[in-house]
Protein backbone atom coordinates (compact mmCIF):
# COMPACT_ATOMS: atom_id res chain seq x y z
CA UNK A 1 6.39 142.02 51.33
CA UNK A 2 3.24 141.13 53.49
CA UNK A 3 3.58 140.37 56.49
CA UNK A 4 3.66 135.86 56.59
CA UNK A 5 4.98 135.79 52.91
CA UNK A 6 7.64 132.87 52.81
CA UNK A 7 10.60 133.99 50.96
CA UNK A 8 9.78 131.53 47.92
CA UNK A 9 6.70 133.63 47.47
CA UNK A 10 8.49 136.87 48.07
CA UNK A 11 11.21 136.20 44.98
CA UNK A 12 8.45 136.36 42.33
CA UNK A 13 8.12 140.10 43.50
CA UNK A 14 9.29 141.91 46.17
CA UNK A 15 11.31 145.15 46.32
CA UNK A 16 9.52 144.99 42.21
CA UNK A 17 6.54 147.76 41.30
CA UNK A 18 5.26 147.53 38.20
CA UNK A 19 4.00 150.94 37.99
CA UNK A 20 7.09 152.31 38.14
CA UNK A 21 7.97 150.12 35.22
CA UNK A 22 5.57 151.07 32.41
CA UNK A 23 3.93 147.88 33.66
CA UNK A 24 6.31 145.51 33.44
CA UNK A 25 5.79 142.38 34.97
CA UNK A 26 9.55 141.41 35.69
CA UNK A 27 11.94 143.78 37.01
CA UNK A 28 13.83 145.98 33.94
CA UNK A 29 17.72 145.70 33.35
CA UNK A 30 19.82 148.69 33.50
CA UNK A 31 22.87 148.77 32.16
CA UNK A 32 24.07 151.97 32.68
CA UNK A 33 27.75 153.20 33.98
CA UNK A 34 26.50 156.38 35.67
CA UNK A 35 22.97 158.31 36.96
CA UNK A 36 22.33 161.84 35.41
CA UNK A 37 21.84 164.45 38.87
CA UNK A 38 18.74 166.83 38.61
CA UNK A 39 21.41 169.43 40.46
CA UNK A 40 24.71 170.00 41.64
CA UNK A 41 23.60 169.85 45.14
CA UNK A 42 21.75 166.62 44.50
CA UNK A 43 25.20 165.54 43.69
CA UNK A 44 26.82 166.36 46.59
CA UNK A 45 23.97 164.70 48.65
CA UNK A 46 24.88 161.45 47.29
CA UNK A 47 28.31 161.21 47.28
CA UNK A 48 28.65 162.44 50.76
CA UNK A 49 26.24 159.35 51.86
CA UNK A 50 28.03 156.84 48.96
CA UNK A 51 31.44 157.94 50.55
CA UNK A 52 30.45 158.24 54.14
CA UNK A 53 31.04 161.47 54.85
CA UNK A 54 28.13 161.87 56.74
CA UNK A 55 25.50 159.57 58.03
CA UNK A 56 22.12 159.94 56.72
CA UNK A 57 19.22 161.59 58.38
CA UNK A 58 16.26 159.76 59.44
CA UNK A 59 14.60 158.44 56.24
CA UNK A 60 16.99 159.69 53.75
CA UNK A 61 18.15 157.52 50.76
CA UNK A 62 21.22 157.47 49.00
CA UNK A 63 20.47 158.53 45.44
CA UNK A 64 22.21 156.57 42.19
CA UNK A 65 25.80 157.69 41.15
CA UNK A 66 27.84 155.03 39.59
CA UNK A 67 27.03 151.34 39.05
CA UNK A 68 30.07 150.56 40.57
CA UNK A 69 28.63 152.02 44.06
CA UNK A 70 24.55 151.27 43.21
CA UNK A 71 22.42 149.92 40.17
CA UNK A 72 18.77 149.67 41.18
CA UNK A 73 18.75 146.00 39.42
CA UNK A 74 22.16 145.40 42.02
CA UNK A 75 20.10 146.62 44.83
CA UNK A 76 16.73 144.92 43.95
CA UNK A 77 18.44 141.93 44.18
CA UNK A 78 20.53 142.18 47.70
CA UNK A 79 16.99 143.19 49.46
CA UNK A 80 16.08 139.54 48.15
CA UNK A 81 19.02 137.99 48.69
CA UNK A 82 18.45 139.59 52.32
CA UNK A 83 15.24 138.79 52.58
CA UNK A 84 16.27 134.89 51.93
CA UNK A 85 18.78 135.05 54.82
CA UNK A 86 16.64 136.96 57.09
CA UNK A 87 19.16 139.64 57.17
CA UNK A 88 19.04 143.35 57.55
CA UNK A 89 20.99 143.77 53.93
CA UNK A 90 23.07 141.93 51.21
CA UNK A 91 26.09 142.67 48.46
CA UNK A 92 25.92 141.12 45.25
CA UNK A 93 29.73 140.11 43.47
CA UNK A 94 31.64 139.78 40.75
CA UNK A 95 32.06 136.04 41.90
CA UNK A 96 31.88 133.94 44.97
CA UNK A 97 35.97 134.32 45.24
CA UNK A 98 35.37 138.53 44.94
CA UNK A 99 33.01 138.18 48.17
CA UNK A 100 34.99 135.96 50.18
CA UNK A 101 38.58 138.36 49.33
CA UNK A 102 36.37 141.37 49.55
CA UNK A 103 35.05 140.19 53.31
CA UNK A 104 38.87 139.16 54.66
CA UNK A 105 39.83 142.49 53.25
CA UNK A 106 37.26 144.56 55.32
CA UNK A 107 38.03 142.83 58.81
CA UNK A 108 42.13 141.74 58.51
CA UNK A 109 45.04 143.69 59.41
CA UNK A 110 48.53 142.40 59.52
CA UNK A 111 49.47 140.88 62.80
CA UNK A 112 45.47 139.79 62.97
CA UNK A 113 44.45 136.44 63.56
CA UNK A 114 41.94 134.26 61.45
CA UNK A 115 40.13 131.45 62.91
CA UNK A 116 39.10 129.16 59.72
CA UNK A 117 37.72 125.88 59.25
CA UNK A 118 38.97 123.06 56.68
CA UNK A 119 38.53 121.65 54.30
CA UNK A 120 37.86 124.81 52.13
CA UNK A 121 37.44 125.15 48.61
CA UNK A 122 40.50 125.23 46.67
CA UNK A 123 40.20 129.04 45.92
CA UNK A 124 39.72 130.26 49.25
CA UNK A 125 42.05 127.93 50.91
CA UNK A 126 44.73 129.29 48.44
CA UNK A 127 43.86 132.92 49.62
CA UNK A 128 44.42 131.66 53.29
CA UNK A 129 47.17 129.34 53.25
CA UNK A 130 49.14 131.53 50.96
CA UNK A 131 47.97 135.55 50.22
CA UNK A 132 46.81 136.25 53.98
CA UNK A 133 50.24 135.12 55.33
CA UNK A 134 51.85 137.33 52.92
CA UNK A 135 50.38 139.86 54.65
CA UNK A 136 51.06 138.77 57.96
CA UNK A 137 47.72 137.24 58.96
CA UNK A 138 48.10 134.00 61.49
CA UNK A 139 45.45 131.25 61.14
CA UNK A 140 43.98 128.91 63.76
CA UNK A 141 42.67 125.90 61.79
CA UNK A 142 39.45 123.61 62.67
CA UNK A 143 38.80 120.63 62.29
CA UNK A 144 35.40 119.00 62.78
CA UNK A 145 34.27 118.05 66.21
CA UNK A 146 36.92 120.59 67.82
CA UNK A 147 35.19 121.66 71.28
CA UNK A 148 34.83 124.99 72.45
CA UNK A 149 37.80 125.01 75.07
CA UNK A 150 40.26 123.92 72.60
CA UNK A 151 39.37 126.55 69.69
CA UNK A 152 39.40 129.16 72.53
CA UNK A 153 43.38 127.90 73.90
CA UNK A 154 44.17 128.40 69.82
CA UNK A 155 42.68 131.43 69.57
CA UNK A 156 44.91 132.83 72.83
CA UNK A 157 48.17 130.80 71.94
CA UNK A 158 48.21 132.31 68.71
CA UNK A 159 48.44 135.54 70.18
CA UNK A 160 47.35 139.06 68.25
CA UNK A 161 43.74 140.47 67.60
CA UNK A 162 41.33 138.02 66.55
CA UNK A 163 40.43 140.18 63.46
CA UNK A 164 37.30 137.28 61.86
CA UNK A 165 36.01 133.38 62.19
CA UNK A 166 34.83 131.89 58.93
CA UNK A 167 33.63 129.05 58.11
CA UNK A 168 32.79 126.64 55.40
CA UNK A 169 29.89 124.36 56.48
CA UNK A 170 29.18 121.84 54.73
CA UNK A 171 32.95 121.45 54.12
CA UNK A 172 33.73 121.66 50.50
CA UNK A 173 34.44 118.87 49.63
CA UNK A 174 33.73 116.59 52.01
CA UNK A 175 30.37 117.30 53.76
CA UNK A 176 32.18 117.87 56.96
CA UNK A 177 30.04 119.86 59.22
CA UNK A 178 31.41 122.37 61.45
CA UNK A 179 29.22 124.07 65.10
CA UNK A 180 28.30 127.98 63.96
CA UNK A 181 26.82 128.39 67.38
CA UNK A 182 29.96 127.17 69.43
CA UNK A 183 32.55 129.17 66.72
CA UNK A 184 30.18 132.57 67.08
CA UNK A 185 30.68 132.26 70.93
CA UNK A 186 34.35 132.08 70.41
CA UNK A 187 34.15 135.00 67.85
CA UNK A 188 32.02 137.22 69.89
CA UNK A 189 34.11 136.77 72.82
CA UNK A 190 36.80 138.31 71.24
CA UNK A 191 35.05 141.02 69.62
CA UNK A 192 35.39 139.42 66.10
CA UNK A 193 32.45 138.63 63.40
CA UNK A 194 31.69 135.17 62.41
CA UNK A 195 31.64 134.91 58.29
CA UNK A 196 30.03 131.57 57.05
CA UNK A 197 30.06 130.08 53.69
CA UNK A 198 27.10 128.75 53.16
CA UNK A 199 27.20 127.49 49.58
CA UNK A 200 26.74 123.96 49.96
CA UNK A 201 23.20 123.88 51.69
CA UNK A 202 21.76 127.91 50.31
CA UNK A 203 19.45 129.90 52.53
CA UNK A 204 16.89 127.22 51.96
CA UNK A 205 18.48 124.20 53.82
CA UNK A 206 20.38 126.01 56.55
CA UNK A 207 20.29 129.92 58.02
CA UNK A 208 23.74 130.76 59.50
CA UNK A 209 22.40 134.17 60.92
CA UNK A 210 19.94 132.88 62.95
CA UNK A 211 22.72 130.50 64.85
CA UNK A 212 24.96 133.32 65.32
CA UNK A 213 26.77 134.31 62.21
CA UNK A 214 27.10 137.69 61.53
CA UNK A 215 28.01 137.77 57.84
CA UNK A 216 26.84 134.67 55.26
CA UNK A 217 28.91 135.14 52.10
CA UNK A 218 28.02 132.41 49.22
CA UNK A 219 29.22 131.57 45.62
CA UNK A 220 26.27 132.66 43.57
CA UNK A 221 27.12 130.74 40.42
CA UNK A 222 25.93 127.89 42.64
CA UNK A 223 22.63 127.07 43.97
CA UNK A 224 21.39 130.50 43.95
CA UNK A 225 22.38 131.11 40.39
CA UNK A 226 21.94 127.35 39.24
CA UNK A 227 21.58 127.20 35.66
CA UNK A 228 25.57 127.13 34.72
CA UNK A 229 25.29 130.19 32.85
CA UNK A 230 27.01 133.21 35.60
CA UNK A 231 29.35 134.18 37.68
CA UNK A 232 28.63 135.79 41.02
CA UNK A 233 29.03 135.98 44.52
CA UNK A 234 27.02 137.27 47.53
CA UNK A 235 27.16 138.36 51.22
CA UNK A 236 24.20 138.87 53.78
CA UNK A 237 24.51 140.17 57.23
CA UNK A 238 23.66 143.04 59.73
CA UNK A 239 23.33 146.64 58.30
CA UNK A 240 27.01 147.83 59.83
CA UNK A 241 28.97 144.98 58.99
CA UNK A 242 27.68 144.52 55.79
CA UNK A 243 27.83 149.04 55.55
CA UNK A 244 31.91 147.74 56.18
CA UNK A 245 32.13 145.61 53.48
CA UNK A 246 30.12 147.47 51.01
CA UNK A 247 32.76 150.38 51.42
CA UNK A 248 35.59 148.07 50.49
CA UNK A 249 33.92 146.77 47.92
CA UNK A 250 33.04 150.23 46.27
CA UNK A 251 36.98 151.01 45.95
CA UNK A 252 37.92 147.47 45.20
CA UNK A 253 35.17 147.06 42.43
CA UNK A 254 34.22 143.36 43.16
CA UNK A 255 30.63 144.22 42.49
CA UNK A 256 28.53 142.26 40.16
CA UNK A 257 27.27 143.90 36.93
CA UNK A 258 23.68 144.71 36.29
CA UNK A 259 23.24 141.89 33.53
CA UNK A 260 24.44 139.18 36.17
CA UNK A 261 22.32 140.59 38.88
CA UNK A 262 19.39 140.59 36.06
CA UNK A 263 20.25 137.02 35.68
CA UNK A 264 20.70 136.20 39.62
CA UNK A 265 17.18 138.06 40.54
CA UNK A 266 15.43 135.71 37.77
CA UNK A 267 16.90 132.25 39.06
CA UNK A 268 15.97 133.54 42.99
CA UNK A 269 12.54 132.91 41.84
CA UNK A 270 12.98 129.01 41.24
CA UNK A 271 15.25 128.37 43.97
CA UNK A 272 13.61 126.53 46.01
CA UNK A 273 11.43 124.07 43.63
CA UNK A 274 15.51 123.54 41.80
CA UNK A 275 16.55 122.92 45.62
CA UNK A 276 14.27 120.46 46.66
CA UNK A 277 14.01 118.42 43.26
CA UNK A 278 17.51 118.01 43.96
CA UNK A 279 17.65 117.02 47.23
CA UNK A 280 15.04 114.22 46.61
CA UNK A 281 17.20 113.29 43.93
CA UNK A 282 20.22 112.81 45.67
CA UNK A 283 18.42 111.05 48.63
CA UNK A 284 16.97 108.59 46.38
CA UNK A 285 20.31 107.93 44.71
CA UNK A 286 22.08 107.58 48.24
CA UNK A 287 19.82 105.11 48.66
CA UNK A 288 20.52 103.05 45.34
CA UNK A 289 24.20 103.28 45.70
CA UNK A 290 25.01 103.01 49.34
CA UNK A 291 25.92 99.59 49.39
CA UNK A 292 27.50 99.22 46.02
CA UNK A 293 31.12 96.91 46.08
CA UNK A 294 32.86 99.74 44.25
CA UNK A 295 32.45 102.71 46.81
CA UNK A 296 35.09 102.42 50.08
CA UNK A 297 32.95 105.34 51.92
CA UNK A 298 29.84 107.85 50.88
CA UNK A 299 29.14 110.84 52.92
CA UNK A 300 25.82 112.53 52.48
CA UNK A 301 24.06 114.70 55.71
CA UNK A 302 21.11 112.38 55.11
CA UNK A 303 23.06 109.61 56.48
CA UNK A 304 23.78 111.13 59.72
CA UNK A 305 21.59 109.79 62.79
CA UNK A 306 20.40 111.47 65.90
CA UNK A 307 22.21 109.96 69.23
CA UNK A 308 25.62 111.05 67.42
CA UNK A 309 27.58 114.17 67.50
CA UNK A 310 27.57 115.23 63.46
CA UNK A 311 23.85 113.76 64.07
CA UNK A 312 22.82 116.07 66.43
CA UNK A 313 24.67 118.75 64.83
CA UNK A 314 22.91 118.42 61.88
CA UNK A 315 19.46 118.29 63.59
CA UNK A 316 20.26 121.63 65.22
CA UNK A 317 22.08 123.09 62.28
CA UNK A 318 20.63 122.19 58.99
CA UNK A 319 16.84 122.00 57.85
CA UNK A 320 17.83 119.40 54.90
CA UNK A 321 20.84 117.25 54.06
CA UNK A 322 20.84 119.28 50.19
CA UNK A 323 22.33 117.79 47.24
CA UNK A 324 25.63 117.21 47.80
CA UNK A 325 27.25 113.43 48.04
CA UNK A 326 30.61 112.74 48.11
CA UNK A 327 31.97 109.35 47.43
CA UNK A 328 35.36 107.90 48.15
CA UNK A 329 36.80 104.97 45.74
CA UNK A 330 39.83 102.75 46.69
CA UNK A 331 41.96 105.24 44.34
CA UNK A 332 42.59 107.77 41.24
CA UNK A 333 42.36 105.08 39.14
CA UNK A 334 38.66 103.91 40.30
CA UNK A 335 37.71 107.75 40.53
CA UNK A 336 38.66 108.15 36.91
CA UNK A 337 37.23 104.76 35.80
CA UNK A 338 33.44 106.16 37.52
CA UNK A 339 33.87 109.72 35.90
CA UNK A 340 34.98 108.43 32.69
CA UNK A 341 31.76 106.47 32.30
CA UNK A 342 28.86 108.89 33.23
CA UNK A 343 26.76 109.83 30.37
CA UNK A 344 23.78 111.90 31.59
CA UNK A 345 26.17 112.93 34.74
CA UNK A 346 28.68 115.98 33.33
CA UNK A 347 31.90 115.73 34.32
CA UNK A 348 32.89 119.32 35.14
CA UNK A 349 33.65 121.56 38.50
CA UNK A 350 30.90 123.48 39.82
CA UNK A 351 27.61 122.50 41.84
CA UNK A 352 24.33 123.63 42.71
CA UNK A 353 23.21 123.27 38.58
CA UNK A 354 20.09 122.40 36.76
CA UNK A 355 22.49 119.72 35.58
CA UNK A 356 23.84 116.77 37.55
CA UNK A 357 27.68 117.48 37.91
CA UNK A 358 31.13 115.67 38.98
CA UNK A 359 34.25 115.73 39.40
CA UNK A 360 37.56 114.72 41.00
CA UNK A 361 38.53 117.11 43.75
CA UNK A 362 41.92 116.13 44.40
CA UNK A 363 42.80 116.98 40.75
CA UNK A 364 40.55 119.52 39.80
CA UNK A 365 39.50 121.94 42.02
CA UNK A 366 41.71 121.30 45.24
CA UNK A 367 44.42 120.34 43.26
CA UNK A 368 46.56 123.72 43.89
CA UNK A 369 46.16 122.65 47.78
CA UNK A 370 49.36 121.66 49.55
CA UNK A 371 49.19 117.47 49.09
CA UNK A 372 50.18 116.62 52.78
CA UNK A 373 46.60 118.74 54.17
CA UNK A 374 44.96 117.23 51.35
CA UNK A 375 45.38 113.95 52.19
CA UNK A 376 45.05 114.68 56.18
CA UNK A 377 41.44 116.78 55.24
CA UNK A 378 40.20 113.48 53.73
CA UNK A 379 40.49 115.14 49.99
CA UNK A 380 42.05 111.93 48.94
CA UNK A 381 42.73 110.25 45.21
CA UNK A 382 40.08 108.50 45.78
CA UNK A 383 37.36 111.37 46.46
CA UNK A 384 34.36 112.02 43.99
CA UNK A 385 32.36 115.02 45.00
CA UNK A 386 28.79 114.69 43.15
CA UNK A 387 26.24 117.50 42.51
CA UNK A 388 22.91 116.02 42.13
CA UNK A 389 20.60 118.06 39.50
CA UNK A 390 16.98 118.07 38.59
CA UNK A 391 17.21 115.52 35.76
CA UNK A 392 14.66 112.65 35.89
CA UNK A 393 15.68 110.10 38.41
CA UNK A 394 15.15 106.95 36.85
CA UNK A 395 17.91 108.36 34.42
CA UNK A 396 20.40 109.38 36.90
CA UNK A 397 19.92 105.98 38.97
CA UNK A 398 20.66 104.47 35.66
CA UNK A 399 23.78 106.65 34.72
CA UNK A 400 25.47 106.33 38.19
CA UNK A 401 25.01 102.47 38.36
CA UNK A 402 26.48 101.43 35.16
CA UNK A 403 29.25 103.73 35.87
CA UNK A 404 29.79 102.24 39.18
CA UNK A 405 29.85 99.15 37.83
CA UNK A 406 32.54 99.94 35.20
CA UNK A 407 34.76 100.48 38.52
């Protein structure tokens, strides 16, 4: 990439030569299962450096073996995916669920402690709540607007070896925003990596590395993929830690296949004109609906206001408030009544689409979440989570008023 190019720029071509390509314009799929070696010792070479058994020497690079340890379409798109983070390197996944299991996997032991924000999506906080303590893992929980002192007495009272920090932020699904600066002081004081989700908001409305995460894992499908039509899952970070979890991930096989990754590297290159057509959507429609007699409470990060903590927060944190809106009704019943009657809204789980999506959180997603945390986390009956697509506004303000008004 030259030197200046912004990332949106750099999608429709870097780590891509077209000479080496017959000429092709777009980078070429290869689904293959395994590389053919011009030598036995060529061989060897690679799986001593695809195993670890040695490090490489200055400029060497680990040839292709098996597509389940490299694919050049795999690792064209993780030096974009990267690039978008400003990270040294990246892992592409089988799904976001693969990268986030793959990640705890790499840095907890039993008798380890996790420090872990929530709300969390329903998948991961299943993992937490219920697989990591079946292997002995104890969890420090935070909740937004915890201060520094207080994570820190956690952290010590819960005795063991802080094995990782992660963090969803913005909260799934309730916008909560958690401090990555404050958490990666904690983290780094004990000698511990700070993982961030950072789904909600992509690498184009928020950077986690450059506030102090060391690892950014996200749900591909999402924003990144955002067209409804894969599965995948990604992590960014430094060269070592992500060197860690690349090794787990070569035994565990959580890698995405080349067809996905073919898919992934061609939405990367409308990311951010999908991202910000959203985001003026949903501010526009925050704007319509704010005041409307059916919604109890609306949280959207373009609401927040300097002078405040989440404000300020979210001035130091976040570039843009995204796409995300979540909207709380008096119950299930009202919830229902709203989804029930969107037409050019779908009503289906997942975010981060071409298409405007929504659903019910406490029943859908989260709905394998223990009841009593739900409630306390604000993941109420009455909760509407709403992913705001690129469809023409004037028909989305339309669709979302007459269904509010059916409430």
């Amino acid at each position: 990439m030259k030197r200046g190019t912004h990332p949106a720029t750099a999608m429709l071509g870097h780590g891509h030569a077209p000479g080496d390509a017959s000429g092709s314009l777009k980078p070429p799929l290869y689904p293959t299962s395994t590389f053919v070696f011009p030598n036995a010792a060529e061989g060897k070479r690679c799986f001593e450096l695809a195993y670890g058994l040695r490090p490489p020497t200055p400029g060497e690079a680990p040839g292709m073996v098996y597509s389940r340890l490299s694919n050049p379409g795999l690792e064209l798109l993780e030096e974009r995916l990267a690039l978008l983070d400003r990270t040294a390197s990246g892992l592409s996944f089988a799904s976001g669920m693969a990268a986030i299991s793959t990640v705890f996997l790499t840095f907890l032991r039993p008798g380890d402690v996790l420090v872990h924000s929530r709300p969390l999506y329903g998948g991961t906080d299943h993992v937490v709540t219920s697989l990591l303590d079946e292997f002995d893992v104890a969890r420090v929980e935070l909740s937004p607007g915890m201060d520094e002192a207080e994570i820190e007495a956690r952290v010590v009272a819960a005795g063991g070896r802080l094995g990782l920090a992660f963090l969803e932020t913005p909260a799934n699904p309730t916008n909560a925003l958690f401090n990555i600066e404050m958490v990666s002081r904690v983290a780094h004081a004990h000698d511990a990596p700070l993982a961030v989700d950072n789904t909600f908001l992509g690498p184009v409305w928020q950077s986690p590395a450059a506030l102090g995460a060391d690892l950014v894992v996200y749900s591909a499908t999402k924003f990144l993929g955002g067209h409804s039509d894969l599965i995948a899952g990604v992590v960014t970070g430094s060269e070592d830690l992500v060197g860690e979890v690349a090794a787990t991930r070569a035994f565990l096989g959580t890698m995405s296949d080349p067809w996905t990754a073919w898919l992934l590297t061609r939405s990367l290159e409308t990311l951010h004109l999908r991202m910000e057509r959203q985001a003026d959507n949903a501010r526009r429609l925050v704007e319509a609906i704010g005041g409307h007699r059916s919604i109890r409470r609306l949280s959207y990060l373009g609401l927040l206001r300097s002078g405040t903590p989440e404000g300020d927060l979210f001035t130091r944190q976040c570039r843009g408030p995204g796409s995300m809106i979540s909207v709380w009704f008096a119950d299930e019943g009202a919830a229902y009544r709203f989804l029930d009657a969107l037409e050019v809204v779908r009503l289906a789980v997942s975010l981060g689409s071409t298409e405007s999506l929504a659903q019910h959180p406490a029943s859908m997603t989260h709905a394998g979440c223990d009841p009593e945390a739900r409630e306390r986390l604000d993941v109420t009956d009455g909760l509407v989570r709403i992913s705001v697509g690129i469809e023409d506004y004037a028909d989305l303000h339309g669709d979302v008023l007459a269904a509010l008004d059916r409430v």
